[in-house]
Protein backbone atom coordinates (compact mmCIF):
# COMPACT_ATOMS: atom_id res chain seq x y z
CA UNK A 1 -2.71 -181.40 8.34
CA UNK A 2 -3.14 -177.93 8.69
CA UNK A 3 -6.05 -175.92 9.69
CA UNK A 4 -7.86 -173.38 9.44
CA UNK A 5 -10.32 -171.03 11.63
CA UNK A 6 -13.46 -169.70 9.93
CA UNK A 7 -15.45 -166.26 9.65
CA UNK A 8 -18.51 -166.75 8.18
CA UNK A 9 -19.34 -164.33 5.79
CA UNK A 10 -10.17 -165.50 -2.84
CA UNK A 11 -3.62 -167.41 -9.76
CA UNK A 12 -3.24 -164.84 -8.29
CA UNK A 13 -4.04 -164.74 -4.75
CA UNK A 14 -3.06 -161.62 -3.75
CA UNK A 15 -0.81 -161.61 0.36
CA UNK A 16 -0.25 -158.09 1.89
CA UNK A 17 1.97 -158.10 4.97
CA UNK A 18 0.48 -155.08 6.43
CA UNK A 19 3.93 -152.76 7.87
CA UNK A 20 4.96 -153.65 11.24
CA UNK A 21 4.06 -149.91 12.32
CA UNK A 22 0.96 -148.76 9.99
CA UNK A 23 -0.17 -145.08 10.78
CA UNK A 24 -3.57 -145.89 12.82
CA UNK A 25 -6.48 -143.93 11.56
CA UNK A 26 -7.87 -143.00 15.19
CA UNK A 27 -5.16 -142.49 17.68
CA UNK A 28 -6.05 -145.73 20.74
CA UNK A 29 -7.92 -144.58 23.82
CA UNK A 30 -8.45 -140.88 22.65
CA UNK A 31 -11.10 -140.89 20.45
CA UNK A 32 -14.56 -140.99 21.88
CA UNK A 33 -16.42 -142.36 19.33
CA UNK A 34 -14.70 -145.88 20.31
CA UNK A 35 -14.90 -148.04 22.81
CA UNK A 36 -11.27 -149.37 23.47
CA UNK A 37 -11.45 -151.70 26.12
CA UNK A 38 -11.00 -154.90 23.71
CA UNK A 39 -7.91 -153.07 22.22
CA UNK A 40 -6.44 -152.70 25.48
CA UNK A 41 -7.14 -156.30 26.44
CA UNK A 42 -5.71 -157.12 23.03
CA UNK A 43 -2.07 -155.33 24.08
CA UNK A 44 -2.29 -158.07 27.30
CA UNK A 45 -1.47 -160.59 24.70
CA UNK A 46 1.43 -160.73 22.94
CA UNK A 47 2.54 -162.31 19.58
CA UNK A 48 5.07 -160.63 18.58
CA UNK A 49 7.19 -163.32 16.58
CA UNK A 50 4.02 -164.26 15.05
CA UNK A 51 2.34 -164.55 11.71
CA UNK A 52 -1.00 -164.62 10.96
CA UNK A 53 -2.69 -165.18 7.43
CA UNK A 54 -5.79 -164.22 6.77
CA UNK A 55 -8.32 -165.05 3.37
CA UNK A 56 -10.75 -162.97 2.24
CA UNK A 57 -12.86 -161.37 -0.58
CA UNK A 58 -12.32 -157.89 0.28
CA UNK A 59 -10.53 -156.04 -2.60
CA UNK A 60 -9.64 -152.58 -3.93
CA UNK A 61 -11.01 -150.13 -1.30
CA UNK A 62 -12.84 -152.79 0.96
CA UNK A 63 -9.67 -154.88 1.42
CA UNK A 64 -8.35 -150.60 2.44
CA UNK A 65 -11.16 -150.59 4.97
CA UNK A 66 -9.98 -154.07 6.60
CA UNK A 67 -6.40 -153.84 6.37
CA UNK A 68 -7.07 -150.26 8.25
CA UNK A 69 -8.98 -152.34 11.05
CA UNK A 70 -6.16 -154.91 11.18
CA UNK A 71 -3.61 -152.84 11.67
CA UNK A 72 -5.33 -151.95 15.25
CA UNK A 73 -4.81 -155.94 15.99
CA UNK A 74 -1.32 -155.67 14.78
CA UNK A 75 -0.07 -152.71 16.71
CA UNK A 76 -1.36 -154.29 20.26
CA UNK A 77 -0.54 -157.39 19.72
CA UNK A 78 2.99 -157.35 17.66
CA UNK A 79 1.69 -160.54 15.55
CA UNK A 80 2.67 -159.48 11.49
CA UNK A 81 -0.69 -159.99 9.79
CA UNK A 82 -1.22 -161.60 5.95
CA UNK A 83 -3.99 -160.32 4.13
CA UNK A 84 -4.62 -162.27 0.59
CA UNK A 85 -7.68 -162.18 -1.51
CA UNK A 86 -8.79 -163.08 -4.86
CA UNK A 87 -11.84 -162.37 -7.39
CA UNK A 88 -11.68 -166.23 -7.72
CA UNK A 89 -11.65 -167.00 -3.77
CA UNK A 90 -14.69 -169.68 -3.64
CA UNK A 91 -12.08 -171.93 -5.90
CA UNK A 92 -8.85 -170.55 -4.44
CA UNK A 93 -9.69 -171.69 -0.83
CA UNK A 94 -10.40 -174.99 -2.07
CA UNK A 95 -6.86 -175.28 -4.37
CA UNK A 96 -5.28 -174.36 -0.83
CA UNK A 97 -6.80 -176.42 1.42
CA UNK A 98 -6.18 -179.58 -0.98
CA UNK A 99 -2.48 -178.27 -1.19
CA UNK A 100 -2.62 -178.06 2.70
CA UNK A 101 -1.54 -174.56 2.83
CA UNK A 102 -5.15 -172.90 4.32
CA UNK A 103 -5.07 -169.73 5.75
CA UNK A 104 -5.26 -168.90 9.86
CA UNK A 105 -8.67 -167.56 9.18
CA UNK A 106 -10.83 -167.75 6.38
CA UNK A 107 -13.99 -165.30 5.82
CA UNK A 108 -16.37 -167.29 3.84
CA UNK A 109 -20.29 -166.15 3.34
CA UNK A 110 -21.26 -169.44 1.53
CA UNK A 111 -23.04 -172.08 4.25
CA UNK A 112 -22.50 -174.42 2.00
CA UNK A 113 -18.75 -174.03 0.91
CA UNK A 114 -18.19 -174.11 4.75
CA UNK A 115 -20.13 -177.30 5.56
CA UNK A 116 -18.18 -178.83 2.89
CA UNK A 117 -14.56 -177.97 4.15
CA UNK A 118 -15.91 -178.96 7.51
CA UNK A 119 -16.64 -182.30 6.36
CA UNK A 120 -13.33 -182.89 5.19
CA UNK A 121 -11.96 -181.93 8.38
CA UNK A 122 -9.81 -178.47 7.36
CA UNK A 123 -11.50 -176.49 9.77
CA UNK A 124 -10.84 -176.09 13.30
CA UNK A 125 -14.15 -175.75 15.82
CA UNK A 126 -14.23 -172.71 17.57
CA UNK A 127 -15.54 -174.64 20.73
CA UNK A 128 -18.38 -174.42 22.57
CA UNK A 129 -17.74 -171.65 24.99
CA UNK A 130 -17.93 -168.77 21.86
CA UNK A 131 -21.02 -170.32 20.81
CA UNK A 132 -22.50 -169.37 23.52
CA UNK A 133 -21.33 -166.10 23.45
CA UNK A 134 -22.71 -165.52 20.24
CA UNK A 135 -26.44 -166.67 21.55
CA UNK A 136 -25.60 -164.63 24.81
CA UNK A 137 -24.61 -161.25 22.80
CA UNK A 138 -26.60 -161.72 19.66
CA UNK A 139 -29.66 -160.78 18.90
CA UNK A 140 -32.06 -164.21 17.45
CA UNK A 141 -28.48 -165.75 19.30
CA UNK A 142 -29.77 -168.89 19.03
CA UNK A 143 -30.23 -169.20 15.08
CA UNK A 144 -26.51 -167.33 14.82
CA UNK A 145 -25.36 -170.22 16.57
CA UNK A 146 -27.26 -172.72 14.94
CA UNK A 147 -25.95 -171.04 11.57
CA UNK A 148 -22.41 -171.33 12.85
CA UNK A 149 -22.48 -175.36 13.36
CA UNK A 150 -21.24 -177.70 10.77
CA UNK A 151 -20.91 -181.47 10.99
CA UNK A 152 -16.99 -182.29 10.81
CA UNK A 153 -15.17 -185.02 9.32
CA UNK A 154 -16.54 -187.55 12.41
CA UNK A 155 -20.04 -186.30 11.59
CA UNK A 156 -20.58 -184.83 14.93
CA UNK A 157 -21.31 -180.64 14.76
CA UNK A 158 -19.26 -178.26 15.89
CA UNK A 159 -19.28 -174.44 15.77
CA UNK A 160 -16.76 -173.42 13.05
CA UNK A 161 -18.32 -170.64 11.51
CA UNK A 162 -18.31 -167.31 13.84
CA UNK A 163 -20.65 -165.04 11.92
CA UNK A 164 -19.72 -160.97 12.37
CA UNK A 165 -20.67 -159.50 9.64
CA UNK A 166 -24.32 -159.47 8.10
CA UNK A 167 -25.34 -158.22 5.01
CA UNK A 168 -29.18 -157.63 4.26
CA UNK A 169 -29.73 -159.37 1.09
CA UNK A 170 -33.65 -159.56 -0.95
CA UNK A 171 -34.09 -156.28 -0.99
CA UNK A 172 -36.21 -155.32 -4.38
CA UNK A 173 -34.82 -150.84 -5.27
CA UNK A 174 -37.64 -149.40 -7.32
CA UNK A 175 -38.14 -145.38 -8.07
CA UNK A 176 -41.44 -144.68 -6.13
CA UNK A 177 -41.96 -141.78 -8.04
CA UNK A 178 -41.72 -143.78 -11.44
CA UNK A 179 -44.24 -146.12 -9.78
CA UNK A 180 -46.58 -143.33 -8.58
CA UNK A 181 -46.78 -141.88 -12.22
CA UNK A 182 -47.31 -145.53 -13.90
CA UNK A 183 -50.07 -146.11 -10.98
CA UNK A 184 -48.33 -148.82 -9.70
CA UNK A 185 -48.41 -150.69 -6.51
CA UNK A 186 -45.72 -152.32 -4.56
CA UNK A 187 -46.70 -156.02 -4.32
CA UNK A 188 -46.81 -158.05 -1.24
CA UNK A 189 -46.79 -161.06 -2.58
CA UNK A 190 -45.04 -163.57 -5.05
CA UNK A 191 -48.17 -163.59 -7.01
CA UNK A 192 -49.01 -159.79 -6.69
CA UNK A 193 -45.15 -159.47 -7.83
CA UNK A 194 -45.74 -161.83 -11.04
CA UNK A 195 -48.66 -159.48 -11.95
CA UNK A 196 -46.83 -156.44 -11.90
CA UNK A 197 -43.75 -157.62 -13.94
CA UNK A 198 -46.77 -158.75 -16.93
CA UNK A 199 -48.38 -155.12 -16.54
CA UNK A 200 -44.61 -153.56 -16.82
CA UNK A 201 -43.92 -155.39 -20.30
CA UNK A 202 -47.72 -154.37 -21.16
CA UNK A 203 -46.58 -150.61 -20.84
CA UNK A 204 -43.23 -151.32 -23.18
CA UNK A 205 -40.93 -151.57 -19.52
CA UNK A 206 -38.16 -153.48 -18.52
CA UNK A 207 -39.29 -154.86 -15.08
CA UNK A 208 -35.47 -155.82 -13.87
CA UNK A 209 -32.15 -154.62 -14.12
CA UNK A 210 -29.84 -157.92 -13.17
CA UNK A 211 -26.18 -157.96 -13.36
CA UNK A 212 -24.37 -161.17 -12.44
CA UNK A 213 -20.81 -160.44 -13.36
CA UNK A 214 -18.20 -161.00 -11.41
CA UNK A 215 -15.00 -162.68 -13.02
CA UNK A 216 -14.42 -166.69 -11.82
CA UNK A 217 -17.82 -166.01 -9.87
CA UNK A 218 -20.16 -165.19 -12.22
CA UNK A 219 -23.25 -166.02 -11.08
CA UNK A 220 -23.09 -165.51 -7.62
CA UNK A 221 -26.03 -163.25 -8.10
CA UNK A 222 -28.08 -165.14 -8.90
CA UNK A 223 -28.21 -167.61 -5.29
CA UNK A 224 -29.37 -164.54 -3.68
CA UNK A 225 -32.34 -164.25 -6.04
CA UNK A 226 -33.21 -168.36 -6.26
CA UNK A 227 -33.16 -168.44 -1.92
CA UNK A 228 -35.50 -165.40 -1.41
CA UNK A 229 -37.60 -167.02 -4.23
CA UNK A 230 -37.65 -170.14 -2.07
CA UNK A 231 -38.47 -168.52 1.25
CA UNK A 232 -41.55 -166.99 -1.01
CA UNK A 233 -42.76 -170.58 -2.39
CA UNK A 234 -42.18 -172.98 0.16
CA UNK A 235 -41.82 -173.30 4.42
CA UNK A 236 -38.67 -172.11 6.13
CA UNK A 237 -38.77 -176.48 6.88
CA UNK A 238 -38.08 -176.80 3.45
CA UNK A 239 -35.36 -173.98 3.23
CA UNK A 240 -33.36 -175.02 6.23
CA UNK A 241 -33.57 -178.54 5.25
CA UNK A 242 -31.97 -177.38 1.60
CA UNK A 243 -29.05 -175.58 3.77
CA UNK A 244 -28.19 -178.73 5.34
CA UNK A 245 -28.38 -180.64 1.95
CA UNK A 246 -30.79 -182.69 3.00
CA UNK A 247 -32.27 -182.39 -0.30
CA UNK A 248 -31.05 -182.01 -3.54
CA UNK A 249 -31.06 -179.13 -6.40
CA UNK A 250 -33.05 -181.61 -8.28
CA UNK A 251 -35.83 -181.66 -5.36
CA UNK A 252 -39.30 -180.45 -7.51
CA UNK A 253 -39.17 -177.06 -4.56
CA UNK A 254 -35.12 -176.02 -5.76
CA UNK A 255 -36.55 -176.73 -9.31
CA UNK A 256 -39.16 -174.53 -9.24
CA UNK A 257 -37.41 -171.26 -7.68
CA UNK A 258 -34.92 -171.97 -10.47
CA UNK A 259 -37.38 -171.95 -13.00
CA UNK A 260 -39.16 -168.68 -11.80
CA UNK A 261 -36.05 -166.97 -11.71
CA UNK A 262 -34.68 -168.64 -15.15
CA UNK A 263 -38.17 -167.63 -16.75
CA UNK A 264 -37.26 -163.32 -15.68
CA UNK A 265 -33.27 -163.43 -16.66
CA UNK A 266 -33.59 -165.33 -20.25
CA UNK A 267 -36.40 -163.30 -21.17
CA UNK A 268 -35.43 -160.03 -23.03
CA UNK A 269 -38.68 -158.59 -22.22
CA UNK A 270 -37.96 -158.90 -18.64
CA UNK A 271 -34.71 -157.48 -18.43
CA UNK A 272 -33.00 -154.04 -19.11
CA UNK A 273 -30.47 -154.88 -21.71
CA UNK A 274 -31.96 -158.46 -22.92
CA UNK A 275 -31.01 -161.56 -21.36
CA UNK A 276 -27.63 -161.40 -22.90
CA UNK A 277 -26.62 -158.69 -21.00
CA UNK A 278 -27.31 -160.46 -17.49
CA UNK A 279 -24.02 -162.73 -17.32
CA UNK A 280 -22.28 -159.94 -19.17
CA UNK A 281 -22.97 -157.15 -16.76
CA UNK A 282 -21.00 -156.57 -13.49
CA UNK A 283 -22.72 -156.90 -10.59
CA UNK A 284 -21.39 -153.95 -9.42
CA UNK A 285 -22.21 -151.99 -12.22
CA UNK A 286 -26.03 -153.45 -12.37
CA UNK A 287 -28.04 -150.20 -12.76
């Protein structure tokens, strides 16, 4: 079977061969604001004859941005690179593994979605040697790591997942003027937050402004809102223990962050637009 490496971070898959000699944004070894040691070191190796496919969700002017970056590998190393991508790329990976036509690399920023293709033995460990890089060269290394390792088809862990790009995710955008003329305070707390959402509606506000849009993935969103309610209502134990599936979305603490978060996006009151508007606006476009 074939398989597949994994960078943990999609018909109509969308492939790119990027052109065997792309214009390179920054000329190699000339400009200063790079370091270019790894690209020379990448020129030591060479691949030309080879193809590799990569899978990701980058699209419109992010999947610019990365092809622009790839074309660096491709130019010292002579490998031709595949780029494909999808809006639908959670299911798409899946149809492809189970057609046994994965990609090289896959960048995937679902834990879960990875511990699942691990288990069914698609991926390929990384080995032990670049885990320890990561806790050697990472900041918090160790928990990188430890986010990186999946139990594979044997049900022994392995590092599969190299993490290298991070995005900050639970952060609340409010107008601090707006809040300085309503005499409002920024709560610290879940409860303090709760309080300030009743005193909004009191005043004839909308507290939130949620879009979850986003084609096959609608929804999405809305994981980033249930975990950060879960870090606020019960131990990090409890979290990490829900990563690893070792218990359920019917578990009374999953239940519960569901519910808080249910109770703000079905209630018109609580949401710029009405609840109807949540699902129906792009995430993108969320103002």
């Amino acid at each position: 079977m074939k398989k597949m490496l994994l960078l943990g971070a999609a018909f109509a898959a969308l492939t790119l061969s990027l052109p065997a000699h792309a214009e390179l944004k920054f000329k190699p070894g000339e400009d200063p604001k790079f370091h270019w040691a790894n690209y020379d070191d990448l020129k030591k190796v060479d691949l030309k004859g080879e193809t590799l496919t990569i899978f990701g969700p980058w699209r419109g002017e992010d999947e610019t941005l990365v092809r622009s970056v790839l074309d660096y590998f491709q130019e010292a190393t002579g490998a031709e690179v595949k780029y494909s991508s999808s809006e639908n790329y959670e299911q798409q990976i899946v149809i492809d593994t189970q057609a046994g036509s994965p990609p090289n690399i896959a960048v995937l920023p679902q834990p879960g979605l990875i511990q699942d293709l691990a288990s069914k033995g698609v991926l390929t460990p990384l080995g032990d040697d670049v885990a320890t890089w990561i806790k050697e060269n990472y900041a918090a290394g160790d928990s990188w790591a430890k986010l990186g390792t999946y139990n594979g088809k044997d049900g022994k862990p392995g590092f599969y997942a190299f993490p290298y790009k991070i995005d900050v995710k639970g952060l609340v955008w409010y107008s601090p003027d707006n809040f300085d003329e309503a005499g409002y305070k920024v709560p610290k707390t879940q409860e303090e937050l709760a309080d300030l959402e009743k005193k909004i509606v009191a005043d004839g506000g909308k507290p939130w402004c949620i879009g979850l849009g986003s084609g096959g993935a609608t929804g999405w969103p809305a994981t980033d809102w249930v975990e950060d309610i879960m870090l606020r209502t019960q131990p990090p134990e409890v979290y990490d223990k829900w990563v690893k599936n070792e218990i359920p979305f019917t578990d009374p603490a999953v239940v519960n962050a569901i519910d808080i978060f249910g109770k703000i996006a079905t209630d018109d009151k609580m949401v710029d637009g009405g609840a109807k508007a949540v699902a129906a606006t792009d995430f993108r476009d969320s103002p």
